[in-house]
Protein backbone atom coordinates (compact mmCIF):
# COMPACT_ATOMS: atom_id res chain seq x y z
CA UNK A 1 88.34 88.05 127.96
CA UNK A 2 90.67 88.74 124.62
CA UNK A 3 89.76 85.82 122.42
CA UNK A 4 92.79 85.51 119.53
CA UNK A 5 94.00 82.27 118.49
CA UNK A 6 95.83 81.98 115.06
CA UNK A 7 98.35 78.33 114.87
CA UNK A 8 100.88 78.76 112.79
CA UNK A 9 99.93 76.11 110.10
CA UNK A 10 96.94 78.74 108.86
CA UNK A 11 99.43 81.12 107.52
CA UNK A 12 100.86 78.30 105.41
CA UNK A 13 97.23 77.34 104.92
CA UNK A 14 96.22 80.95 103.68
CA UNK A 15 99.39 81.19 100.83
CA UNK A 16 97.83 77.92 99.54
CA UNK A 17 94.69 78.98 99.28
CA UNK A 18 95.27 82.04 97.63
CA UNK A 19 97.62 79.80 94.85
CA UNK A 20 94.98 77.43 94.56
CA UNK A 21 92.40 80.26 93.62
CA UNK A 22 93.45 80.16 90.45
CA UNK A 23 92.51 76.93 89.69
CA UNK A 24 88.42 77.04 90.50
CA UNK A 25 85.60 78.09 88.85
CA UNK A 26 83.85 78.85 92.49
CA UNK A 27 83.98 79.31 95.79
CA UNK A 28 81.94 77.88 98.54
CA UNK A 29 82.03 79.52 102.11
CA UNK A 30 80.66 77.37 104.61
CA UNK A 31 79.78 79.43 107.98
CA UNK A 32 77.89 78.22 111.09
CA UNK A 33 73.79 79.75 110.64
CA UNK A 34 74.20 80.48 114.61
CA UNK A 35 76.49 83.49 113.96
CA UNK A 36 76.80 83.66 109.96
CA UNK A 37 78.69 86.92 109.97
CA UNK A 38 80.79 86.92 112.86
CA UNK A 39 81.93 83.37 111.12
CA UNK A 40 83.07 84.51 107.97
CA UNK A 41 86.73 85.35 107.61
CA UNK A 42 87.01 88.89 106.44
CA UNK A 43 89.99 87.46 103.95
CA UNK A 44 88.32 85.33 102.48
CA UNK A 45 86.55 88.32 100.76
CA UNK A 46 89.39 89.78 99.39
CA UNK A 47 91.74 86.04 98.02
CA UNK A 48 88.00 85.19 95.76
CA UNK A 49 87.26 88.47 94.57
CA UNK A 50 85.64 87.88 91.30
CA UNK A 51 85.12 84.48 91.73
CA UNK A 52 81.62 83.18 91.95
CA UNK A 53 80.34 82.44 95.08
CA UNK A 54 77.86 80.70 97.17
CA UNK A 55 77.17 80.30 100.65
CA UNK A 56 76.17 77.81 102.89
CA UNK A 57 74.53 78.17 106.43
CA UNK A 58 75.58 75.37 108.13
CA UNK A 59 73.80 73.68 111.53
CA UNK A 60 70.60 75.51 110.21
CA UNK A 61 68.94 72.77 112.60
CA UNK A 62 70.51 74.55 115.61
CA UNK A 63 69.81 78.22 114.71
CA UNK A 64 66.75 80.04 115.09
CA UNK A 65 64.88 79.63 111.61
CA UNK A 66 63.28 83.17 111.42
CA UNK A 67 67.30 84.55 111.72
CA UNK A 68 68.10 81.96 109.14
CA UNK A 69 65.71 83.20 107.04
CA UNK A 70 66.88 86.96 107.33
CA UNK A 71 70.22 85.79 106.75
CA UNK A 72 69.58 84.28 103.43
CA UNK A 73 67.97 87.44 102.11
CA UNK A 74 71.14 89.40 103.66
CA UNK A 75 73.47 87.40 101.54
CA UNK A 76 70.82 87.53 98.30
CA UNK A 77 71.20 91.40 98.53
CA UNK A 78 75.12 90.78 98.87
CA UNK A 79 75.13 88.97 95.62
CA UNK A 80 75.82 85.66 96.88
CA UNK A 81 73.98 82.36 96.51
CA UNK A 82 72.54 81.21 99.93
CA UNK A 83 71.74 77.81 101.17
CA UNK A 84 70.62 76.82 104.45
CA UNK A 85 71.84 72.91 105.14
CA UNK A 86 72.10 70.83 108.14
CA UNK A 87 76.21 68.88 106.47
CA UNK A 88 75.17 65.93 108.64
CA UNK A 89 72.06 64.99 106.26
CA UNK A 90 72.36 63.61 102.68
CA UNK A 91 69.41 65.15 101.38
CA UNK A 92 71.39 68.63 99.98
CA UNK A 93 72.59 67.70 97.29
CA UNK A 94 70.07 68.85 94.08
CA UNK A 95 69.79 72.28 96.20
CA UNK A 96 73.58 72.51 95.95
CA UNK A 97 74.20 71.68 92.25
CA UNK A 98 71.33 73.84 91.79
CA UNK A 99 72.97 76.43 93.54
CA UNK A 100 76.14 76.29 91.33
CA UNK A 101 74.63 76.38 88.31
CA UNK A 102 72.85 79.74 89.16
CA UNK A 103 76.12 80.97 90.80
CA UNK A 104 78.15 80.17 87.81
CA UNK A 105 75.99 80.80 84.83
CA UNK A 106 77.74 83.27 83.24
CA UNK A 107 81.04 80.56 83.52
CA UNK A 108 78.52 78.26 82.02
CA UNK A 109 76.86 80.08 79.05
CA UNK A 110 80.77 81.53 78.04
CA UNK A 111 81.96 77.94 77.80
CA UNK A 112 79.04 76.61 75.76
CA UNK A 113 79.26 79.83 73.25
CA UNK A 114 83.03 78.10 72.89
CA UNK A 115 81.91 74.77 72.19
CA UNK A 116 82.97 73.63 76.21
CA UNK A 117 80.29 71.53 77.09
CA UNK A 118 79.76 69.54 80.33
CA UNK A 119 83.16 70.75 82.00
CA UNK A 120 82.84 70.28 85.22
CA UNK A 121 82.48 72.91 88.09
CA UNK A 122 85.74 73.33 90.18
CA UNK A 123 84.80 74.96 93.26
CA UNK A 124 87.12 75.44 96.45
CA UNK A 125 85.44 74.71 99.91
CA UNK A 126 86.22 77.41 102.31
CA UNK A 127 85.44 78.74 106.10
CA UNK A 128 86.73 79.16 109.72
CA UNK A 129 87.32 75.95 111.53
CA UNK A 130 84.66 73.06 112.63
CA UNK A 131 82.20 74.93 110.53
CA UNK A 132 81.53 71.56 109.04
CA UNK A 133 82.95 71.89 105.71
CA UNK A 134 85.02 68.22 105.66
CA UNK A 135 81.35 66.67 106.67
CA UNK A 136 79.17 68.72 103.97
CA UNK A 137 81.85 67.40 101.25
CA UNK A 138 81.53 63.55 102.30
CA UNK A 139 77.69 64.16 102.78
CA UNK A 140 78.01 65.71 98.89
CA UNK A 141 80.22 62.65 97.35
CA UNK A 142 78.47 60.02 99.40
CA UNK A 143 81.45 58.37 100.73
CA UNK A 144 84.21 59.46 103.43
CA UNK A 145 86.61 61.40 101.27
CA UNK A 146 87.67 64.19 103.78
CA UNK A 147 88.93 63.65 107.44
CA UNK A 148 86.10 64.90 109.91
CA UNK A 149 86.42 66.04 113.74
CA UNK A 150 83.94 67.92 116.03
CA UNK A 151 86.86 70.36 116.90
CA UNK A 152 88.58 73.03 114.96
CA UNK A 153 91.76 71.83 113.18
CA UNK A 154 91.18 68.46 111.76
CA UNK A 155 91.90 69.07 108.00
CA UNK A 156 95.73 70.66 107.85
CA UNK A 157 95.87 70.19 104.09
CA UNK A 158 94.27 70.81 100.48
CA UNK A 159 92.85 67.90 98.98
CA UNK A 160 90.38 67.25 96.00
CA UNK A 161 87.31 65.67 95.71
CA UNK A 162 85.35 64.18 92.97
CA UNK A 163 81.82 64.55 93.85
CA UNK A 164 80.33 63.64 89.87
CA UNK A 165 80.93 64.54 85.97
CA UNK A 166 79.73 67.66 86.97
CA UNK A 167 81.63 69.22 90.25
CA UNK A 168 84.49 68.83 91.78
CA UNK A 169 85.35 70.44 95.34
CA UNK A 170 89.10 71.52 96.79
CA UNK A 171 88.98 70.56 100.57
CA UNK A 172 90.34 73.64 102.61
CA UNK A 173 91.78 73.88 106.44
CA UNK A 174 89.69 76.29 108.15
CA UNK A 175 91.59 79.63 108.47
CA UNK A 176 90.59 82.50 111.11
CA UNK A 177 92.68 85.61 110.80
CA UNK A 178 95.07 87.09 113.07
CA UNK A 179 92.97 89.83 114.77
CA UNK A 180 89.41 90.06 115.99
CA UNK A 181 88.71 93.90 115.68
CA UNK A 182 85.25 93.15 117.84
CA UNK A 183 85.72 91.32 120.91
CA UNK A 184 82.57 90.14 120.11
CA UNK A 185 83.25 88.44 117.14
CA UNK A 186 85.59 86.15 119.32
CA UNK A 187 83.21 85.26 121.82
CA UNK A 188 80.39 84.46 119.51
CA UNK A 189 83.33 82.02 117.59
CA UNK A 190 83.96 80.87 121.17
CA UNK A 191 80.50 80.19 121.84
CA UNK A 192 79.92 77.48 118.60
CA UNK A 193 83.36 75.87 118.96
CA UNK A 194 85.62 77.96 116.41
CA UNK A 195 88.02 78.54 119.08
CA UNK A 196 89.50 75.94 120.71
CA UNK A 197 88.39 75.41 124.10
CA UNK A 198 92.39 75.29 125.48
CA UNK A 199 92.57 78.40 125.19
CA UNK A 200 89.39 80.09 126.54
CA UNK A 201 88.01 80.95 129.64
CA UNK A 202 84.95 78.26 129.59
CA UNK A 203 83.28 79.62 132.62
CA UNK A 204 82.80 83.06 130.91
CA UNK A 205 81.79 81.37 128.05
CA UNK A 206 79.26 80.13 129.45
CA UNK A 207 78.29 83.31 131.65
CA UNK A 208 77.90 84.93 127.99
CA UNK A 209 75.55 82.41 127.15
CA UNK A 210 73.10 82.44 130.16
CA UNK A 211 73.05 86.20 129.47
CA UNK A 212 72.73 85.80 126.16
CA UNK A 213 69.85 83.57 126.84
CA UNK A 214 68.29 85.33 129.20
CA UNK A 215 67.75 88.45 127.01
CA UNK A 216 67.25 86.91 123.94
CA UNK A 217 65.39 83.47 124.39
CA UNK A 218 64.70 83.52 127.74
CA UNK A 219 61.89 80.93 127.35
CA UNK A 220 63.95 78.34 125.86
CA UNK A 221 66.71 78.64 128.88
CA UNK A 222 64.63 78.64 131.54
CA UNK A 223 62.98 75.64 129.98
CA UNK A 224 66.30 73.96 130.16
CA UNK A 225 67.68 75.17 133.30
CA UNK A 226 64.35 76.82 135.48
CA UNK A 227 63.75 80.29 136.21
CA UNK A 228 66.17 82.55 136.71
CA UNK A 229 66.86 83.14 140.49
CA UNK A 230 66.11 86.93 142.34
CA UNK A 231 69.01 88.39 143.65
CA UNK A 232 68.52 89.04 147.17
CA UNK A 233 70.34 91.55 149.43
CA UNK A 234 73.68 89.88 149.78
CA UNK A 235 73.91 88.27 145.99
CA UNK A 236 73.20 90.64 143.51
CA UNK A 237 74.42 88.83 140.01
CA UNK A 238 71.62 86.81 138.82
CA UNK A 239 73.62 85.07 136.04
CA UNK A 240 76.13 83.39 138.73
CA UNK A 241 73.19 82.43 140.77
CA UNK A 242 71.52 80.84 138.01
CA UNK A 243 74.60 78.86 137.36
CA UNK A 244 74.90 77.82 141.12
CA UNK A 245 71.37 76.67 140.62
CA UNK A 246 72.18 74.54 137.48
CA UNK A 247 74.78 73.27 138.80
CA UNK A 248 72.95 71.58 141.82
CA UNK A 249 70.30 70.25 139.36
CA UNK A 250 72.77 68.87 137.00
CA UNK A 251 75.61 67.52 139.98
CA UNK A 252 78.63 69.59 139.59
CA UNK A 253 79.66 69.93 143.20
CA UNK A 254 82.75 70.07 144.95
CA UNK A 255 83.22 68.84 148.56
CA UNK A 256 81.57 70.53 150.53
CA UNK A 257 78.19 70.86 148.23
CA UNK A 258 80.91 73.77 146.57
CA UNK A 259 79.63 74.95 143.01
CA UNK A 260 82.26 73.48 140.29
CA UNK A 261 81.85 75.98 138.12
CA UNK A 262 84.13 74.73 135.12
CA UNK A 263 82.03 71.41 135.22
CA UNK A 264 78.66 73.55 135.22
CA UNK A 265 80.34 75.81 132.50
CA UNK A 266 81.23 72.89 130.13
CA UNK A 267 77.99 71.33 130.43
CA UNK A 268 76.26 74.68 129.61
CA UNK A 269 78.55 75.40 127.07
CA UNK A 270 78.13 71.90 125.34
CA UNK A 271 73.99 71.95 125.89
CA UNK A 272 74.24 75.18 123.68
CA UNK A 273 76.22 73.70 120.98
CA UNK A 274 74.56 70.56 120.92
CA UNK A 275 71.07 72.25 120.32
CA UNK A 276 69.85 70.55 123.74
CA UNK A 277 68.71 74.06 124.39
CA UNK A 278 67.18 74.25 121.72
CA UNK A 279 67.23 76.57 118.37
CA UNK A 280 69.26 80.06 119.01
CA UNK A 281 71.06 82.49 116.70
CA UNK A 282 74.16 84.49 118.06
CA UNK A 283 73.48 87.40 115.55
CA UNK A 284 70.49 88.50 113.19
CA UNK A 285 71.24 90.88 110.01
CA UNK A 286 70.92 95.01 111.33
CA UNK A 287 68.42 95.11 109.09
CA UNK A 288 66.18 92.06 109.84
């Protein structure tokens, strides 16, 4: 399957964000902990060079911790502040001003050898979509200041919040770019919700994950969904049987006891994302 989607409102939302730039101090990349690279938009790279920057692994809760953990040290090396942070909790916010006081001390120290004291931090909230980044700012400011959605494509436009004397935050759309060069980095984007689901293929999304799963944290899916089946002489593919075999536990039938597998597939495909499978990481550093 070749995963691309790009609507036309994140070109518009990419020219703003590179003419707001100019106006922050810092920025902060927000990027789901399940696949941390694959998740961060190559562009964004390029539109903040030399601008401080932090990052923030996002839905830490449903990634593997050890991978979270190796990730953290990946982005140290990279020069980039690193914070692990479940957007739904309240209890992040000391870590994160913290965080941007380490990230932007030499901003800091240069305005107090002017006289500037206690200007506050303007830092621009960036990532892909339904990373969380409209729920980590209303979590931050302690109030509903930025529209929320548990799909990609809920915030269309810049907006500014005042979190306290000390930091303010510019709200950002989430922008992918126009081009996966690794099919891969699609389908793990697929996989956590990036993408939206009208345009994939659910039922190999959710043949990635059993396979995924079944190489990788094999004890936690068969947990969830039982052992995986044998293939016998006349059904060789182990992942579709396992799939016909969820599917009877879970319902999804068809007359004729037939295997619905785009009900199965969604109901895989929305245990994963939930964390009902429990904690799994798309991608660990090469190095970890």
């Amino acid at each position: 399957m070749q995963i691309q989607w790009y609507p036309g409102h994140m070109t518009k939302a990419r020219r703003a964000m590179q003419e707001d730039l100019k106006l922050v101090d810092l920025v902060m990349e927000l990027t789901d902990a399940r696949a941390p690279l694959a998740g961060r938009n190559p562009d964004i790279d390029k539109l903040a060079a030399g601008k401080a920057r932090m990052i923030f692994l996002n839905k830490a809760d449903l990634a593997d911790d050890q991978a979270t953990l190796a990730w953290m040290d990946y982005f140290r090396k990279k020069g980039i502040t690193p914070i692990r942070l479940d957007a739904r909790k309240t209890n992040f916010k000391k870590a994160v001003v913290d965080g941007v006081k380490i990230a932007c001390q030499e901003k800091i120290e240069r305005d107090r050898r002017k006289g500037i004291l206690n200007r506050p931090i303007r830092a621009m909230v960036v990532g892909i979509p339904n990373v969380g980044k409209s729920t980590f700012i209303n979590s931050l400011a302690g109030k509903t200041a930025a529209k929320t959605g548990n799909k990609p494509g809920v915030t269309r436009g810049n907006q500014w919040i005042k979190i306290d004397k000390q930091l303010e935050l510019l709200d950002t759309p989430g922008i992918l770019w126009p081009k996966f060069d690794d099919e891969a980095i699609g389908m793990k984007l697929a996989c956590v919700g990036s993408i939206s689901d009208e345009v994939l293929n659910m039922q190999e999304i959710a043949y990635h994950l059993l396979s995924y799963g079944k190489a990788n944290y094999n004890q936690l899916f068969e947990a969830r969904y039982g052992a995986v089946p044998q293939p016998d002489d006349e059904r060789d593919n182990e992942i579709v049987l396992w799939m016909e075999n969820i599917a009877r536990q879970r319902g999804c039938l068809k007359r004729g006891a037939e295997t619905d597998f785009d009900k199965v597939s969604a109901q895989i495909t929305d245990d994963f994302r939930s964390g009902r499978i429990g904690k799994v990481s798309l991608e660990v550093p090469k190095q970890a």
